[in-house]
N, C-alpha and C. Protein backbone atom coordinates (compact mmCIF):
# COMPACT_ATOMS: atom_id res chain seq x y z
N UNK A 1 15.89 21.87 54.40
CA UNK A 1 15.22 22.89 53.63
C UNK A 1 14.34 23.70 54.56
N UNK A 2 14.56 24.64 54.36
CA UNK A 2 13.47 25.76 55.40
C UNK A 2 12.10 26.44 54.42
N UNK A 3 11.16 26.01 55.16
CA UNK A 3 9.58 25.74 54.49
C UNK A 3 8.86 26.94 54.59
N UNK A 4 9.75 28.41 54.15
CA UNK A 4 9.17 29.05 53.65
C UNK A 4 8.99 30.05 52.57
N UNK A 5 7.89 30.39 52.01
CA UNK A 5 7.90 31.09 50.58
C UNK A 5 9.28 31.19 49.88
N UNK A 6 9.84 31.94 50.31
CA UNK A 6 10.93 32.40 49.48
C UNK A 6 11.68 31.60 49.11
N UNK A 7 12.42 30.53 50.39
CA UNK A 7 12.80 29.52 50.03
C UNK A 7 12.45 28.44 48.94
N UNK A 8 11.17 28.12 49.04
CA UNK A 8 10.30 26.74 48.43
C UNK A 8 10.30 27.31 47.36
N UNK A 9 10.06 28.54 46.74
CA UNK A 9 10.14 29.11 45.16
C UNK A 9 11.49 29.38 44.47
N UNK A 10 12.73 29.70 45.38
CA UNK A 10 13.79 29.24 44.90
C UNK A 10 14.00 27.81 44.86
N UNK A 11 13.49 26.80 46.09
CA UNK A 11 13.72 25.17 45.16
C UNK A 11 12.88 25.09 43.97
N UNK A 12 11.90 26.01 43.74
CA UNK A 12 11.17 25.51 42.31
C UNK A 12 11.85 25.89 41.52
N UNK A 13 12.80 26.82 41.25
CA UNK A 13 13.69 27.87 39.93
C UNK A 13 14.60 26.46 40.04
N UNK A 14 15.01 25.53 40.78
CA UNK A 14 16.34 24.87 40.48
C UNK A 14 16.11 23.48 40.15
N UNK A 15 14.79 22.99 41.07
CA UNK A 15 14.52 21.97 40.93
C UNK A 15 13.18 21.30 40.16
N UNK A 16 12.20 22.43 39.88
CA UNK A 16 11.23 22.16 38.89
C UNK A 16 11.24 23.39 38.57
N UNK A 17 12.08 23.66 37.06
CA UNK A 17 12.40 24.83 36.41
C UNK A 17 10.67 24.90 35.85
N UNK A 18 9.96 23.96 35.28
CA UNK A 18 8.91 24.53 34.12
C UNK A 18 7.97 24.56 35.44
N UNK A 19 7.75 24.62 36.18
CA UNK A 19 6.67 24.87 37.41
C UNK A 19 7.05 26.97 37.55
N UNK A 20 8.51 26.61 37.80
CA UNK A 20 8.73 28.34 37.97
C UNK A 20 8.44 29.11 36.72
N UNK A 21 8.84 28.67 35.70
CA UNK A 21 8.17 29.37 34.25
C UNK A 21 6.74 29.56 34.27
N UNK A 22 6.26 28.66 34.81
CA UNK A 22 4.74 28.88 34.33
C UNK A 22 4.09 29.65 35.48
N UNK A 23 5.00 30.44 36.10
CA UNK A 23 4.37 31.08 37.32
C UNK A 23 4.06 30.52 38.81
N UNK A 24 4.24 28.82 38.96
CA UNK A 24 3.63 28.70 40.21
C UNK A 24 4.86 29.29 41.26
N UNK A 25 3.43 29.39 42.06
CA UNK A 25 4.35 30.45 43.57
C UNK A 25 3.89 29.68 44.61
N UNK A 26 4.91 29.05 45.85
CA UNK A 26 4.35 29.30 47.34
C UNK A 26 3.46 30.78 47.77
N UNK A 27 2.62 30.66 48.44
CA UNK A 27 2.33 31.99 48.81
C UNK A 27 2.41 31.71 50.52
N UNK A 28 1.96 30.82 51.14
CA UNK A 28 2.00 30.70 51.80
C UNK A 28 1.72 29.08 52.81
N UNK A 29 2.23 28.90 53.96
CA UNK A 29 2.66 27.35 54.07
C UNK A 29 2.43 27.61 56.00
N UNK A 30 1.48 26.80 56.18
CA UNK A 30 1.52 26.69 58.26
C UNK A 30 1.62 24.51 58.18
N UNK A 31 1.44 24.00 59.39
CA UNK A 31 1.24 22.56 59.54
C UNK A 31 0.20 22.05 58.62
N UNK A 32 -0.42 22.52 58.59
CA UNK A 32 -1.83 22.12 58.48
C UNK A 32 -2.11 22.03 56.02
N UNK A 33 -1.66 23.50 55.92
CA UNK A 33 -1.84 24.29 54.43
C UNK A 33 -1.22 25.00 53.96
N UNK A 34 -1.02 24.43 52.47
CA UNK A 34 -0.49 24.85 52.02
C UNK A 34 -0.94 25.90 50.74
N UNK A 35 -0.81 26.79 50.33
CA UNK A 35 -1.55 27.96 49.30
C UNK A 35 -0.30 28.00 47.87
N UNK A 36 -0.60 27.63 47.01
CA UNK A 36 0.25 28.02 45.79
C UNK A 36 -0.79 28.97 44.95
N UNK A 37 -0.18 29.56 43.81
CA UNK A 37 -0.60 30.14 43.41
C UNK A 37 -0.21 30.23 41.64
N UNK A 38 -0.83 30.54 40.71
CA UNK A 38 -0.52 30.53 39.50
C UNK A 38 -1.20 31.64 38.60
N UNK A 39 -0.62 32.39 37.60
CA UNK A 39 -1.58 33.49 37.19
C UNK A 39 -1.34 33.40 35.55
N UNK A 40 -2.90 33.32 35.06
CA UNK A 40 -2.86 32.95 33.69
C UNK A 40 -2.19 34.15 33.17
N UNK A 41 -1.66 33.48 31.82
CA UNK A 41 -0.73 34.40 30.91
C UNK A 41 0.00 33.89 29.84
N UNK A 42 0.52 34.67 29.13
CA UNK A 42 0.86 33.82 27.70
C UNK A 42 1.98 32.54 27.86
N UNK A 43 2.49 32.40 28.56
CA UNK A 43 3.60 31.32 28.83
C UNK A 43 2.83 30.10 29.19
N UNK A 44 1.29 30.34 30.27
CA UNK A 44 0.74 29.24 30.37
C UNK A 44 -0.82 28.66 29.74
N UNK A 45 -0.85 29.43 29.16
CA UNK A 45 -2.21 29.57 27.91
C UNK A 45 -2.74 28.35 27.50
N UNK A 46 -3.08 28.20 27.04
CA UNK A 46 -3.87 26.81 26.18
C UNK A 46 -4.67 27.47 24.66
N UNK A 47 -4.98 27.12 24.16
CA UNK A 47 -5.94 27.84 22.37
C UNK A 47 -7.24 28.04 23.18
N UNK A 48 -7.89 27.24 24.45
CA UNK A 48 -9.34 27.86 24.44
C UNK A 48 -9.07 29.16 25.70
N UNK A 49 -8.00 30.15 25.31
CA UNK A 49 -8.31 31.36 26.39
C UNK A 49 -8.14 31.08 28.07
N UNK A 50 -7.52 29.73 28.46
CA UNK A 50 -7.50 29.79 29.77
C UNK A 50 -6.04 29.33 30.07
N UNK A 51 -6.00 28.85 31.41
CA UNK A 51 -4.48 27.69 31.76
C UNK A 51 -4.32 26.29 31.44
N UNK A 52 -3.43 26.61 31.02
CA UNK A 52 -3.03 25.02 30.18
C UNK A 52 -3.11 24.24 31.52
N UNK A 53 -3.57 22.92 31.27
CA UNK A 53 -4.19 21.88 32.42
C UNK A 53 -2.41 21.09 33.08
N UNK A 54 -1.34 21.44 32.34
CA UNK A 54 -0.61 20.93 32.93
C UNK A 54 0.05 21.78 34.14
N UNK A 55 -0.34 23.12 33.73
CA UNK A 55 0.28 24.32 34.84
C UNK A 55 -0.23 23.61 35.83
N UNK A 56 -1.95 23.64 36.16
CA UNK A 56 -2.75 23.65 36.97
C UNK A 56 -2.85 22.26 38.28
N UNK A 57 -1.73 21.35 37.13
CA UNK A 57 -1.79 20.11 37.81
C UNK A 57 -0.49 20.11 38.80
N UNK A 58 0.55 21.33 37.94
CA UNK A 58 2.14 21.19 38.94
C UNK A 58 1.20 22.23 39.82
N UNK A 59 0.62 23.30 39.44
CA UNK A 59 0.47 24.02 41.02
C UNK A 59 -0.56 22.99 41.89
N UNK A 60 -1.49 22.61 41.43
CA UNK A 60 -2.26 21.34 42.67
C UNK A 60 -1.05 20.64 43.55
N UNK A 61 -0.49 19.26 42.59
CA UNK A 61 0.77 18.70 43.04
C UNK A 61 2.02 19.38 44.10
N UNK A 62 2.03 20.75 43.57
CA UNK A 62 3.31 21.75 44.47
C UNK A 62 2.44 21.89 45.89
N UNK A 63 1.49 22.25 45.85
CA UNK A 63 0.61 22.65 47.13
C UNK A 63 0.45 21.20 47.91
N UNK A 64 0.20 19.94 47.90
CA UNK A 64 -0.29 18.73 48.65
C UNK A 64 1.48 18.51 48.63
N UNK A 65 2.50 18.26 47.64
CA UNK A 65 3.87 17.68 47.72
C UNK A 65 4.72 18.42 48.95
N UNK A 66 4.32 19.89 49.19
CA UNK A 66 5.04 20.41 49.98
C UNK A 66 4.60 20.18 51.57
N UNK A 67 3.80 20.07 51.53
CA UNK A 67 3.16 19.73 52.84
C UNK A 67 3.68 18.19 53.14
N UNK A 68 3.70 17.49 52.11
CA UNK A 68 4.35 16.15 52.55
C UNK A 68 5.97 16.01 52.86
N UNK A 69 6.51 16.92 52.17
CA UNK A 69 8.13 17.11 52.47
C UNK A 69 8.51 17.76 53.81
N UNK A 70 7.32 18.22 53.82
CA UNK A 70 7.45 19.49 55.42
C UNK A 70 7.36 18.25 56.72
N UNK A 71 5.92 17.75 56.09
CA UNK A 71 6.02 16.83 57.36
C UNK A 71 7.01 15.42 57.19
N UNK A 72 7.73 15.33 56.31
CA UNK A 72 8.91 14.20 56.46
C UNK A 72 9.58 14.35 57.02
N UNK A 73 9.99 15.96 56.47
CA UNK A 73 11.41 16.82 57.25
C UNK A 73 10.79 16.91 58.83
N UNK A 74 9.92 17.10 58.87
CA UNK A 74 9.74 17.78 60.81
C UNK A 74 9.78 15.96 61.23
N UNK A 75 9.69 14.71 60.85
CA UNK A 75 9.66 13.84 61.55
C UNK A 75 11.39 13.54 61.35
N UNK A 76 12.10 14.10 61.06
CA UNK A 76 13.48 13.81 61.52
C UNK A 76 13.89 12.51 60.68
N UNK A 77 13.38 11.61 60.11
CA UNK A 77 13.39 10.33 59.55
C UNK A 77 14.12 10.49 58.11
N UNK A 78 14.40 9.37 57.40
CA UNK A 78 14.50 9.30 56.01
C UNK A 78 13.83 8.56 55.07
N UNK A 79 12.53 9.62 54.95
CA UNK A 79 11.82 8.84 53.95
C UNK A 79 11.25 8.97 52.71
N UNK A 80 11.35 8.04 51.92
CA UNK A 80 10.97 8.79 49.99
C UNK A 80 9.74 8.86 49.94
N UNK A 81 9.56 10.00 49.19
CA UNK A 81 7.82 10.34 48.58
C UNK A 81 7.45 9.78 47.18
N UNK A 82 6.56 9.70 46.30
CA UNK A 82 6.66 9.50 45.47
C UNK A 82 4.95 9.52 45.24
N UNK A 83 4.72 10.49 43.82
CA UNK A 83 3.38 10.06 43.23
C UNK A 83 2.92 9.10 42.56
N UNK A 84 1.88 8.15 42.88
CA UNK A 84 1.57 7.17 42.49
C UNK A 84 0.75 7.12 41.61
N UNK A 85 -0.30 7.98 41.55
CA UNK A 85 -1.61 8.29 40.91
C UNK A 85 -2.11 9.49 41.27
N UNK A 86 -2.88 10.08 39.74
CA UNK A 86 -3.33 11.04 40.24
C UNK A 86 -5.14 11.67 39.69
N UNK A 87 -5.86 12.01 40.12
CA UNK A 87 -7.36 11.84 38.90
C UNK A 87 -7.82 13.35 39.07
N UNK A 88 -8.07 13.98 38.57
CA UNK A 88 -8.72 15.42 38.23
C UNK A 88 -9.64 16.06 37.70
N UNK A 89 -10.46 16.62 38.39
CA UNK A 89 -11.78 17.68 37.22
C UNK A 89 -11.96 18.91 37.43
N UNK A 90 -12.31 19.43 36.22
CA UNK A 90 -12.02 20.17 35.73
C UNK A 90 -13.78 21.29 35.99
N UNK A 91 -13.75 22.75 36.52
CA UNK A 91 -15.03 23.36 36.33
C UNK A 91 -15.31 24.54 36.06
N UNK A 92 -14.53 24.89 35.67
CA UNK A 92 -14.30 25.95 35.04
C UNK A 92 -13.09 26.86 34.65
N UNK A 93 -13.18 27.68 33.28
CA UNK A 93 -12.10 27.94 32.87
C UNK A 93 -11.04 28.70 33.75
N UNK A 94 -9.59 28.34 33.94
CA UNK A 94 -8.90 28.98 34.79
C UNK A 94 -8.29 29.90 33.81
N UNK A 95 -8.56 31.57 34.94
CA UNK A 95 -8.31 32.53 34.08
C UNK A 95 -7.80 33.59 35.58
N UNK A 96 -6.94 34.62 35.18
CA UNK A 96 -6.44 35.76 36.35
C UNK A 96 -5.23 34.77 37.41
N UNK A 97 -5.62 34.91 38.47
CA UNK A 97 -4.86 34.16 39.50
C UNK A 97 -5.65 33.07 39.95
N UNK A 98 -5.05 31.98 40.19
CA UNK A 98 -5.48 30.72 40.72
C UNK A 98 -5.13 30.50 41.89
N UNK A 99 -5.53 30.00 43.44
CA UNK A 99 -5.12 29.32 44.30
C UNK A 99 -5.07 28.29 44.71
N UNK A 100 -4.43 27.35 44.91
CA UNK A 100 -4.36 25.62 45.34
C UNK A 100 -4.13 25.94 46.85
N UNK A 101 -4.86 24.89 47.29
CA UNK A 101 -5.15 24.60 48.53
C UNK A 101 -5.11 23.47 48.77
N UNK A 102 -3.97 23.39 49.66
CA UNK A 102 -4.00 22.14 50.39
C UNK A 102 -4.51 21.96 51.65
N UNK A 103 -5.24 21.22 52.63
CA UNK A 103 -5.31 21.41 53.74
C UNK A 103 -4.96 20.32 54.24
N UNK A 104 -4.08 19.20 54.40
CA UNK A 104 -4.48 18.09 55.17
C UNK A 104 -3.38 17.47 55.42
N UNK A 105 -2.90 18.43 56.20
CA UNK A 105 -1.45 18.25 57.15
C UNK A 105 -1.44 17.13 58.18
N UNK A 106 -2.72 17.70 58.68
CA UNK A 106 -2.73 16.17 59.82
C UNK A 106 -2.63 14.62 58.94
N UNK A 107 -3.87 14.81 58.09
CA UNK A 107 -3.93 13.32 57.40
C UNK A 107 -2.22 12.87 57.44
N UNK A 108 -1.67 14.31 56.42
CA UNK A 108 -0.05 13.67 56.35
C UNK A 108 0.85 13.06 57.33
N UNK A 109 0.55 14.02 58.46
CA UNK A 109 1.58 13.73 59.78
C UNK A 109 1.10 11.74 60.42
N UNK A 110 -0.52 11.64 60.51
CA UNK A 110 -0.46 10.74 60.96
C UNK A 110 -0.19 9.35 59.84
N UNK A 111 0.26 9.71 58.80
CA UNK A 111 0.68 8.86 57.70
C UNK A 111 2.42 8.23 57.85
N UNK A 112 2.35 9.58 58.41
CA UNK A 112 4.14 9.97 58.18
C UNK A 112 4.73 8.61 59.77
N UNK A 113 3.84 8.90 60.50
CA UNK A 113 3.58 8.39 61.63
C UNK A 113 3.86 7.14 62.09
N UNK A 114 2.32 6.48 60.44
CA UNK A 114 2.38 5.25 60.92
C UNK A 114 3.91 4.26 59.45
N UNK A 115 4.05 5.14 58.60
CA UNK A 115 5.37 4.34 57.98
C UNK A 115 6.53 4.42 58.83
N UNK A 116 6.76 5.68 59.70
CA UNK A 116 7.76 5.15 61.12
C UNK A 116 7.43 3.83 61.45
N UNK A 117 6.00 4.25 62.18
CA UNK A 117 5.76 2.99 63.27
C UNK A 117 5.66 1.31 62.57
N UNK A 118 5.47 1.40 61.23
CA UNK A 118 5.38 -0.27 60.76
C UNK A 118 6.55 -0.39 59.67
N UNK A 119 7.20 0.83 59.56
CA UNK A 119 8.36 0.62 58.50
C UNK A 119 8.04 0.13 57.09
N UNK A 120 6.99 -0.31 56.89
CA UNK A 120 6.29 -0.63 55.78
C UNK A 120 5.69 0.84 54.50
N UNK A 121 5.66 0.49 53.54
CA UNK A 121 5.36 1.82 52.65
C UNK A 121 3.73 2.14 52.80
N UNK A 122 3.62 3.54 52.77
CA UNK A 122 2.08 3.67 53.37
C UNK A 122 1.78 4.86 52.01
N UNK A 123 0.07 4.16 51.43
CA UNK A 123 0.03 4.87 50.46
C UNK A 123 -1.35 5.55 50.90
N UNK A 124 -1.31 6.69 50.53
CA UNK A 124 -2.78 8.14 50.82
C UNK A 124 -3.43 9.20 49.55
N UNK A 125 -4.37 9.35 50.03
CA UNK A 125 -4.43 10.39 48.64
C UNK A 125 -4.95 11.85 49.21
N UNK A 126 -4.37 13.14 48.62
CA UNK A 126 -4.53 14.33 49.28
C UNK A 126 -4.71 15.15 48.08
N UNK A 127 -5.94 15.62 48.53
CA UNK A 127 -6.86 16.75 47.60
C UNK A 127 -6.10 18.40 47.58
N UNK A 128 -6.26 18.40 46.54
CA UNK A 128 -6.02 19.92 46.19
C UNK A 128 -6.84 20.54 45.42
N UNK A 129 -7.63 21.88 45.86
CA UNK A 129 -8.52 22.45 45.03
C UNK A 129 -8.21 23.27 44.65
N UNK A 130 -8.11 24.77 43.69
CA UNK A 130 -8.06 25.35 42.50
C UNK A 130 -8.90 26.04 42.79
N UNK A 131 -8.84 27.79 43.16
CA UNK A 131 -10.26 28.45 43.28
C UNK A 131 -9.55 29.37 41.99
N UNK A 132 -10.55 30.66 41.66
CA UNK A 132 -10.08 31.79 40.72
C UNK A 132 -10.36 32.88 41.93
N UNK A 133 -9.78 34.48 40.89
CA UNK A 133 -10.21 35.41 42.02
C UNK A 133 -11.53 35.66 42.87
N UNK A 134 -12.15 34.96 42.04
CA UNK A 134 -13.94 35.45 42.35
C UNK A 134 -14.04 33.80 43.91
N UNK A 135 -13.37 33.24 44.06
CA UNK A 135 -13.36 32.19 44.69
C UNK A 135 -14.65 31.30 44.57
N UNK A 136 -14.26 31.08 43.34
CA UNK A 136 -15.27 29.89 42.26
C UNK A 136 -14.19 28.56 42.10
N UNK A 137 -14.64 27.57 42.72
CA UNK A 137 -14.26 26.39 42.21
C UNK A 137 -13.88 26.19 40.53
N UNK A 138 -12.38 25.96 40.31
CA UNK A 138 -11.92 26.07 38.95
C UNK A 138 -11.54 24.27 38.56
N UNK A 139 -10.98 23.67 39.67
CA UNK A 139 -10.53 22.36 39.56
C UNK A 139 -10.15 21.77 40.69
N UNK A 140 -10.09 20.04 40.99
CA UNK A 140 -10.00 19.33 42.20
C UNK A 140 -9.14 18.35 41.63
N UNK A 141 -7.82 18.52 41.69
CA UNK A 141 -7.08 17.37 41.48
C UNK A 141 -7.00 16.52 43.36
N UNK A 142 -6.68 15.37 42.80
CA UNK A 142 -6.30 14.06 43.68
C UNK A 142 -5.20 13.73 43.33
N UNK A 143 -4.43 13.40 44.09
CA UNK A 143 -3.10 12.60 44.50
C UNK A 143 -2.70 11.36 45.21
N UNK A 144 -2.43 10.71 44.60
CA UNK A 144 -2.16 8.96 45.55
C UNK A 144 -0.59 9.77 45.79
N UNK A 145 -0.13 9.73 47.09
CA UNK A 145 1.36 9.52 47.27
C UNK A 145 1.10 8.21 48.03
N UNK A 146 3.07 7.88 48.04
CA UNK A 146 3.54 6.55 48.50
C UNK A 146 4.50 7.27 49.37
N UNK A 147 5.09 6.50 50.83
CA UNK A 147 5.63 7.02 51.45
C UNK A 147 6.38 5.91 52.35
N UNK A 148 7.83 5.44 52.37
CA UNK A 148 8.29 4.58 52.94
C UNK A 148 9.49 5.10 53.68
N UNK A 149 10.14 4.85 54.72
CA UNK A 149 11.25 4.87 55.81
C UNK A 149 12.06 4.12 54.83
N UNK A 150 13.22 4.73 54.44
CA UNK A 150 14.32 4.33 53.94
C UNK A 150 15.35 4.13 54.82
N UNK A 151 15.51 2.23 54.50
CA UNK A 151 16.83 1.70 55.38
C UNK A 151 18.40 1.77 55.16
């Protein structure tokens, strides 16, 4: 898979159809971060006037998941991802465009690293934050992934 925008938003149209409905977008993707994006609107609404909390959780999840597929794929290996857990809060209403931010490519790589090096399943958790246009903290989801070398 080639890890950029255009690409990663056509795997969302095929492979997580209700992520592409509800607007989330790659915007942009280096080693390190990843940027999704989501823009309130009637498809992803909720009754109190903002984004329904499940949009907000596939664009968090899309932003930390892709960075982990990136760095599986660049280690050449075969290994499964999988979310284990996940905990979230919430600070205000998400409204206009949203950005998720991932930053923590390294954490991933040296994860990715050590399930090479002990072959054993290695579990981490990687933050994703949620700003609005005004770049106001909107939400901080957490992510437990699991990550093992498949024999």
């Amino acid at each position: 898979m080639k890890f950029m925008p255009k690409h990663i938003n056509r795997f969302l149209l095929f492979q997580l159809p209700s992520a592409w409905i509800s607007g989330v977008r790659l915007k942009s993707i280096s080693d390190n971060e990843a940027v999704v994006t989501a823009k309130y609107r009637w498809i992803n609404q909720n009754p109190f006037n903002s984004m329904y909390f499940g949009v907000l959780a596939m664009g968090a999840e899309v932003s930390s998941g892709i960075l982990v597929m990136k760095k599986v794929q660049d280690s050449g290996r075969n290994i499964s991802l999988l979310v284990t857990g996940t905990q979230a809060s919430f600070t205000k209403k998400a409204r206009g465009r949203i950005r998720f931010i991932c930053d923590e490519g390294e954490l991933i790589h040296d994860k990715v690293a050590q399930a090479i090096q002990t072959g054993e399943g290695v579990v981490f958790e990687l933050t994703s934050k949620a700003y609005d246009e005004a770049d106001d903290l909107v939400c901080t989801f957490v992510f437990q992934w699991s990550i093992k070398v498949k024999t």
